[in-house]
N, C-alpha and C. Protein backbone atom coordinates (compact mmCIF):
# COMPACT_ATOMS: atom_id res chain seq x y z
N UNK A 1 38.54 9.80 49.41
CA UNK A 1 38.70 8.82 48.37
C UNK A 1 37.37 8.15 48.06
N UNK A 2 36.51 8.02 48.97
CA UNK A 2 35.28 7.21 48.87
C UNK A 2 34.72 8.01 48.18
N UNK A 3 34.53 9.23 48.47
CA UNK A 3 33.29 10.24 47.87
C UNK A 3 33.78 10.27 46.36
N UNK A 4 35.23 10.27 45.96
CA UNK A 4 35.55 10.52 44.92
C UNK A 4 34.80 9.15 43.92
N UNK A 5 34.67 8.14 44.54
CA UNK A 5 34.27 6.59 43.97
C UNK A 5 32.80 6.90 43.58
N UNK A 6 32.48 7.46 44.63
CA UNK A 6 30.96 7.17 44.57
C UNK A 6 30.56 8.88 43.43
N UNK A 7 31.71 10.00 43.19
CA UNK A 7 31.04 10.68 42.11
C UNK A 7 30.84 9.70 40.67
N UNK A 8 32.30 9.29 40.37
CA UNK A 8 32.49 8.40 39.39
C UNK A 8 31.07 7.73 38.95
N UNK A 9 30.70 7.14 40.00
CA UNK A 9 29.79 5.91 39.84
C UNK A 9 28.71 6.74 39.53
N UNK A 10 27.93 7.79 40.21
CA UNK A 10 26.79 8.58 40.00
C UNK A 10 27.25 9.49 38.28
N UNK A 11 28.43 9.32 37.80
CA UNK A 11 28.62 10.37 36.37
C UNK A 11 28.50 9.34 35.82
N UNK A 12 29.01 7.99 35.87
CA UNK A 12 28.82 7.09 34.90
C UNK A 12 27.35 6.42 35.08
N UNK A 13 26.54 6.66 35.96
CA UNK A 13 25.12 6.28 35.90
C UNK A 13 24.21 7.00 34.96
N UNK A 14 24.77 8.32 35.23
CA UNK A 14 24.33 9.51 34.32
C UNK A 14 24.73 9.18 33.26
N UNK A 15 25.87 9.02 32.26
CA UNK A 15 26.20 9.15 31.31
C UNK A 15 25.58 7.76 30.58
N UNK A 16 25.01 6.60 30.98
CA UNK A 16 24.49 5.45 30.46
C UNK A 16 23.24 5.55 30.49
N UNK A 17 22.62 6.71 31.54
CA UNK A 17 21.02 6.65 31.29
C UNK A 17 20.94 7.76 30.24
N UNK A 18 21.42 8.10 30.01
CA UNK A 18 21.76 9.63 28.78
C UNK A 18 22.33 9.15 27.67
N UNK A 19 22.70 8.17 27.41
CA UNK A 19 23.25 7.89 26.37
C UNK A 19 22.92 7.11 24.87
N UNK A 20 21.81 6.67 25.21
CA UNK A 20 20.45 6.61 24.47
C UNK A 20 19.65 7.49 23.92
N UNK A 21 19.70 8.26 24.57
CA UNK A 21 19.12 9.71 23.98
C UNK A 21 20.18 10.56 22.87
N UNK A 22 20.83 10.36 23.70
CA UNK A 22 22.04 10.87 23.08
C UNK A 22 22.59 10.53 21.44
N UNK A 23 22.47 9.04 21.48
CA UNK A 23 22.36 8.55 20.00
C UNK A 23 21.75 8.64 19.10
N UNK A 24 19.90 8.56 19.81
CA UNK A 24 18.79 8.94 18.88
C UNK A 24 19.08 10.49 18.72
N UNK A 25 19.24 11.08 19.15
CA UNK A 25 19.25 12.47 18.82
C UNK A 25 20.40 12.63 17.76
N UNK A 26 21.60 11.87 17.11
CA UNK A 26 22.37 11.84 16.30
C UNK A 26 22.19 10.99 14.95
N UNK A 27 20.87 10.59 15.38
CA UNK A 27 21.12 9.45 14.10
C UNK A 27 19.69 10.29 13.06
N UNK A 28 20.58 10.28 11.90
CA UNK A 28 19.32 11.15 10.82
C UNK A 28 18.16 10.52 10.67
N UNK A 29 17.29 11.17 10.66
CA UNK A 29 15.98 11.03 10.52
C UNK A 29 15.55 10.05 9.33
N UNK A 30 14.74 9.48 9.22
CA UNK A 30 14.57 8.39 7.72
C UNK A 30 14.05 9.75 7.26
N UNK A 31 14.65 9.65 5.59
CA UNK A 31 13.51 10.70 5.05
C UNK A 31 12.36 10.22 4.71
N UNK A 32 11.44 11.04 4.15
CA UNK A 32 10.38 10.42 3.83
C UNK A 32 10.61 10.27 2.06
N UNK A 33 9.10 9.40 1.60
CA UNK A 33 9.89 8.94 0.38
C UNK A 33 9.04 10.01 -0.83
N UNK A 34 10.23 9.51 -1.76
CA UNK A 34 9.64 10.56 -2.71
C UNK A 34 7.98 10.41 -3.61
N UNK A 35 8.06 11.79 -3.86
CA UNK A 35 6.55 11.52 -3.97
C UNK A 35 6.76 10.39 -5.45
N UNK A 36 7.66 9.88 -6.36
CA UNK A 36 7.26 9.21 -7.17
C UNK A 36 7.14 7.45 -7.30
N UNK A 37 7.90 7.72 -5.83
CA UNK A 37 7.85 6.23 -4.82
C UNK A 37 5.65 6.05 -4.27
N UNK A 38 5.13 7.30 -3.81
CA UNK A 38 4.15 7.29 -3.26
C UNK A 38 2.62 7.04 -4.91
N UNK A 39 1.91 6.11 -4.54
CA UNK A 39 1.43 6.11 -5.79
C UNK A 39 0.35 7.25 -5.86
N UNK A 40 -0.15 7.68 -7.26
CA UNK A 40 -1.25 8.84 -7.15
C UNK A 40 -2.31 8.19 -6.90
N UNK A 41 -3.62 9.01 -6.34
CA UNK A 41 -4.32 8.31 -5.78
C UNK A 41 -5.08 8.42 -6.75
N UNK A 42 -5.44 9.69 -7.65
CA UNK A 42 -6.51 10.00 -8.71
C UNK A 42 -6.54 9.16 -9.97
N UNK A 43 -4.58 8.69 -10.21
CA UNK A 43 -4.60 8.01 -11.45
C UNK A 43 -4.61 6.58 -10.90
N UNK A 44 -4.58 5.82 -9.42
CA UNK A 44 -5.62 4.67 -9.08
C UNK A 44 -6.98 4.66 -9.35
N UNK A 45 -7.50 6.06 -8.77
CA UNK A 45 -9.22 5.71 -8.80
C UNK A 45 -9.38 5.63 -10.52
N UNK A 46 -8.49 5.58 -11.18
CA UNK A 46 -9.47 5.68 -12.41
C UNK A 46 -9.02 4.56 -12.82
N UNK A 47 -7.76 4.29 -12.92
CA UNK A 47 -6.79 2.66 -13.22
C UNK A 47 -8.26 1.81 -12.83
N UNK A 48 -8.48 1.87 -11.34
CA UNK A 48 -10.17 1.06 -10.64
C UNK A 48 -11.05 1.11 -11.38
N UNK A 49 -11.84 2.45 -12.02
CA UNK A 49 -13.14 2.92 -12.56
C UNK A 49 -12.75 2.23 -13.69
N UNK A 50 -12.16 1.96 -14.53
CA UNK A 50 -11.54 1.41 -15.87
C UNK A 50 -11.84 0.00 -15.84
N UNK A 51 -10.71 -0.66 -14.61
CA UNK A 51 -11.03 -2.38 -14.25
C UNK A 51 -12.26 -2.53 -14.18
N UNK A 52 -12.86 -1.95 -13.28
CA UNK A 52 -14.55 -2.66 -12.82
C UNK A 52 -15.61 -2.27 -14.07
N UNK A 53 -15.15 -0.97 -15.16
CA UNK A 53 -15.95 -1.02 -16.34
C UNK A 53 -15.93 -2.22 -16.83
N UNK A 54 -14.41 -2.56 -17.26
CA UNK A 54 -14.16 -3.58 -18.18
C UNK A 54 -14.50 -4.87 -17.59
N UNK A 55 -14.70 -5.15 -16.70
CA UNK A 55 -15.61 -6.45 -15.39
C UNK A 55 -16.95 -6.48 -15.93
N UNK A 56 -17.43 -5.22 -15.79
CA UNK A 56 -18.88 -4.99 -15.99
C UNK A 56 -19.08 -5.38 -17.77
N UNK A 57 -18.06 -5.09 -18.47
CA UNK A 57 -18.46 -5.14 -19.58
C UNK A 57 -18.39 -6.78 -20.24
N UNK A 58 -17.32 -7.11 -19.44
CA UNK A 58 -17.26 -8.50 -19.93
C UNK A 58 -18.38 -9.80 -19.42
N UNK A 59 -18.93 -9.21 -17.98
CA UNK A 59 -19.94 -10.11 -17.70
C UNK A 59 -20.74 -10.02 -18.58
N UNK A 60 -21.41 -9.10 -19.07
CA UNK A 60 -22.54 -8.77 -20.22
C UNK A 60 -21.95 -9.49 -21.59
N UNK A 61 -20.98 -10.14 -21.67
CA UNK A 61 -20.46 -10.73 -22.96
C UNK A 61 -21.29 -12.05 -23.07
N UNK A 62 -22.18 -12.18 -24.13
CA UNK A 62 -22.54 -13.66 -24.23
C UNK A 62 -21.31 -14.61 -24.69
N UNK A 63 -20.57 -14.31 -24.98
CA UNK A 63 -19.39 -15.19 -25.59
C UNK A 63 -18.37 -15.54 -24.57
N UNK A 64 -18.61 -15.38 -23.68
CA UNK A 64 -17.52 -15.49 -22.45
C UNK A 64 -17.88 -16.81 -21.27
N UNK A 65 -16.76 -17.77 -21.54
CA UNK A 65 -16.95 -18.79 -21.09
C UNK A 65 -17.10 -18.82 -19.56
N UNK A 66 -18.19 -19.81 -19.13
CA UNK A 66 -18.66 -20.12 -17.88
C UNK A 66 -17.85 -20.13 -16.73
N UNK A 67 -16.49 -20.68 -17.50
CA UNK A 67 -15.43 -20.48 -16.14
C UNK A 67 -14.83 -18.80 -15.71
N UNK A 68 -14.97 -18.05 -16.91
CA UNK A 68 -14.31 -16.83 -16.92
C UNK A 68 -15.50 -16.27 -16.52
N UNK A 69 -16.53 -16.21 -16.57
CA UNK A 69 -17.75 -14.99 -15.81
C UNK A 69 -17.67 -15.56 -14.48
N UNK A 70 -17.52 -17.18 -13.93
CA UNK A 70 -17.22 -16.51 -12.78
C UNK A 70 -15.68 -15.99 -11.53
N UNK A 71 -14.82 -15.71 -12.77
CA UNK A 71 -13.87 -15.04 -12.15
C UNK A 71 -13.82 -13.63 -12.38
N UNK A 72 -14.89 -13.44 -13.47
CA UNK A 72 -15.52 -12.14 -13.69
C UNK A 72 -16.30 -11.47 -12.22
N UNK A 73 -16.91 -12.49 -11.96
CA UNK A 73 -18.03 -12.50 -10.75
C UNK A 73 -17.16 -12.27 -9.65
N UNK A 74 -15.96 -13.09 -8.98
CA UNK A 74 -15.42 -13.00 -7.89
C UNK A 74 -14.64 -11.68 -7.54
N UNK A 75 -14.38 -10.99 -9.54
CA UNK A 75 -13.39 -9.69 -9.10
C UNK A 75 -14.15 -8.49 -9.11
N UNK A 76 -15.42 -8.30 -9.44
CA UNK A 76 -16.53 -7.16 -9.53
C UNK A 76 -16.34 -6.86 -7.96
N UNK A 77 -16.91 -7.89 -7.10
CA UNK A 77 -16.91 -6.70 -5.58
C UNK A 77 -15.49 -6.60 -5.40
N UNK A 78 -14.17 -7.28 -5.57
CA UNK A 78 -12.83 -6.46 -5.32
C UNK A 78 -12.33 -5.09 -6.08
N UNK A 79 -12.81 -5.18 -7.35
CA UNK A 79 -12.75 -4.00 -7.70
C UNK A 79 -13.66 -2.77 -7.48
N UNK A 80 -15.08 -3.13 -6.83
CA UNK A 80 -15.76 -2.00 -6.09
C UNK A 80 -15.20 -1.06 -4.70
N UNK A 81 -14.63 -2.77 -4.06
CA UNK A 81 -14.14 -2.43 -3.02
C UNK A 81 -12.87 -1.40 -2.83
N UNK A 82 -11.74 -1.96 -3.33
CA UNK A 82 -10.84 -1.18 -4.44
C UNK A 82 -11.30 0.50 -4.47
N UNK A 83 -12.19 0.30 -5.56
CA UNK A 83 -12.98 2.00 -5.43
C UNK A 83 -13.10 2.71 -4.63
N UNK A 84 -13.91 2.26 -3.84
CA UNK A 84 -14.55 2.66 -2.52
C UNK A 84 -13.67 3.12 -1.77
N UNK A 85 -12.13 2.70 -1.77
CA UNK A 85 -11.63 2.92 -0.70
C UNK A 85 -11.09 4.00 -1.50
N UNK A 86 -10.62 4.26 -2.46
CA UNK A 86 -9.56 5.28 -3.52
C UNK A 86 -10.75 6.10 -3.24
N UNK A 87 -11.71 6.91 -3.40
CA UNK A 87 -12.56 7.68 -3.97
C UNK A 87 -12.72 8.27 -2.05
N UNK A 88 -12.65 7.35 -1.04
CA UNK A 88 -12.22 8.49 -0.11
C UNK A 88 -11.27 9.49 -0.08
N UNK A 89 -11.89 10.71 0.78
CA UNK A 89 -11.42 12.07 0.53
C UNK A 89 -9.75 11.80 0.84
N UNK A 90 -10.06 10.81 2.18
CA UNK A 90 -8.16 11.06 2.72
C UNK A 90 -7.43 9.03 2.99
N UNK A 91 -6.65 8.68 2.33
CA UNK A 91 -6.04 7.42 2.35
C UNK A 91 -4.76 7.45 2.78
N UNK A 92 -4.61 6.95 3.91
CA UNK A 92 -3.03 6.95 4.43
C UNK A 92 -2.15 6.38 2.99
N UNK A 93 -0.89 7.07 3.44
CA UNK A 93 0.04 6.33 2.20
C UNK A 93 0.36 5.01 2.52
N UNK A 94 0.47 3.96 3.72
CA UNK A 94 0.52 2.68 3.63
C UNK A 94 -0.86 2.12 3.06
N UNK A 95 -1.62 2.55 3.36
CA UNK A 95 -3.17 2.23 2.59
C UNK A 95 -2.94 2.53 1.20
N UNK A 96 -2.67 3.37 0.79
CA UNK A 96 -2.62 3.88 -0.60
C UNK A 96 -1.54 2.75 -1.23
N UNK A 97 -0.52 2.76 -0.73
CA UNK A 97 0.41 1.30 -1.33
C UNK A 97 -0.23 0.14 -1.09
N UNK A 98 -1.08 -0.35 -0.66
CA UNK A 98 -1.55 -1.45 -0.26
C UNK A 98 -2.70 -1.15 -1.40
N UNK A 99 -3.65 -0.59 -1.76
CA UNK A 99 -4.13 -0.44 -2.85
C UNK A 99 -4.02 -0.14 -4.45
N UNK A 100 -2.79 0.25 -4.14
CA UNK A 100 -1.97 0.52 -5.55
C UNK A 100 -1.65 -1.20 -6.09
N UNK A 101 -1.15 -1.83 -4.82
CA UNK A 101 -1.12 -3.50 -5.50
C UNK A 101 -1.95 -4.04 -5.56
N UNK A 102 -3.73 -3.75 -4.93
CA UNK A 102 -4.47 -4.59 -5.49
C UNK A 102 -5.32 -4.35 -6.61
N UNK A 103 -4.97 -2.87 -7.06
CA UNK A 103 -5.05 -2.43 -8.53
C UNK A 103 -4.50 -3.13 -9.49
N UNK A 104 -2.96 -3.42 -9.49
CA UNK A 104 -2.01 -3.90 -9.95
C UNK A 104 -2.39 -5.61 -10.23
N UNK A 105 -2.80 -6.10 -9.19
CA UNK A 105 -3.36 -7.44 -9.20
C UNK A 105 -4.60 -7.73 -9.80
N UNK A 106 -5.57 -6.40 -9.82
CA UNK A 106 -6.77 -6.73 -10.70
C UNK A 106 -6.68 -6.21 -12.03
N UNK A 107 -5.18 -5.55 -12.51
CA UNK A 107 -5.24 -5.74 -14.01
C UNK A 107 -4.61 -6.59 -14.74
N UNK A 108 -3.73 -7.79 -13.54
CA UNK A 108 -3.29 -8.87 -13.82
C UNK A 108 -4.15 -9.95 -14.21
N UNK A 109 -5.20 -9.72 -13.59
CA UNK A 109 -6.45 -10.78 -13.79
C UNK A 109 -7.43 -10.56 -14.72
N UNK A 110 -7.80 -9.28 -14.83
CA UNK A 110 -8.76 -8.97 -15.85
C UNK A 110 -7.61 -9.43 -17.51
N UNK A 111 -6.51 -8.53 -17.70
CA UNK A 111 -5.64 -8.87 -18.41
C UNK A 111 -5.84 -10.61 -19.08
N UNK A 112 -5.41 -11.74 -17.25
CA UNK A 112 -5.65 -12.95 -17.88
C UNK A 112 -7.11 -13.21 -18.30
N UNK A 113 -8.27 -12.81 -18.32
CA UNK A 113 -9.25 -13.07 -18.24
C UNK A 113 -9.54 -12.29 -19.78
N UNK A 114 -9.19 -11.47 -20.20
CA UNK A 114 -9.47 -10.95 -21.52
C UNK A 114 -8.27 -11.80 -22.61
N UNK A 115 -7.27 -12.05 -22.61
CA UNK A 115 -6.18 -12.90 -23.34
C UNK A 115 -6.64 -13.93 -24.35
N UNK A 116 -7.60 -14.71 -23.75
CA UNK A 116 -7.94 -16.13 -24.55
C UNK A 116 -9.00 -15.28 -25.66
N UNK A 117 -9.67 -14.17 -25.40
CA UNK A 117 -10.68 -13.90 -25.96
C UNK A 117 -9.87 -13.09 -27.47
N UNK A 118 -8.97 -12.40 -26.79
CA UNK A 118 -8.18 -11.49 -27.77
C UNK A 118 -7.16 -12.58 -28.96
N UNK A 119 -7.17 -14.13 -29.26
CA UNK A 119 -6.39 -15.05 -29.78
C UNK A 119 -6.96 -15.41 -30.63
C-alpha cells in the first residue's frame, strides 16, 4: 500500500514538472505580422531624404521667421539622424517601427512649420 502512495506521488511530481511544457508546446505560436503592418524601409529613407531637403530648403528662406529657423535648426540633425539610421544595410523591424514614427513626427513638424507660410 505504501509503495502504491509513494508511485502516485512520484507520477504526480512528474506530471506537474511536465506540465508546463506541455502547455507551451500547445499554445500557437504568435504569428508574425504582416508585411503591410511592417513599414518599408526604402519608401522611409526617402519620406527622410525629402524632410531634411525641405529643412534644408527652408533654412535658406530669407522670409522665414526667427522662431521657425530655429525649429528648422533643432529638426535638421533629427532628420539626418533619422537617415542615417534608414540608409543602413540591415534595421531590425522594432527599429524600423520606431523610425517609421519619427518620420511620421518630422512631417508633422515640418508640415507645422511650412503652414503659416503657405496662408
Amino acid at each position: 500500500m505504501k509503495t502504491r502512495g509513494w508511485t502516485v506521488l512520484v507520477v504526480a511530481l512528474v506530471v506537474a514538472a511536465l506540465a508546463p511544457a506541455m502547455v507551451a508546446a500547445q499554445m500557437p505560436s504568435v504569428p508574425s505580422l504582416p508585411s503591410s503592418i511592417i513599414p518599408d524601409k526604402a519608401a522611409l529613407l526617402e519620406q527622410g531624404k525629402k524632410i531634411l531637403a525641405d529643412l534644408l530648403t527652408m533654412k535658406q528662406d530669407p522670409k522665414l521667421p526667427a522662431a521657425e529657423r530655429a525649429k528648422v535648426d533643432a529638426l535638421i540633425p533629427q532628420a539626418r539622424t533619422v537617415n542615417t539610421e534608414l540608409a543602413k544595410p540591415q534595421v531590425e523591424t522594432s527599429k524600423l517601427t520606431q523610425l517609421a514614427g519619427q518620420v511620421t513626427d518630422l512631417q508633422k513638424q515640418v508640415a507645422a512649420i511650412k503652414a503659416p507660410a503657405l496662408r
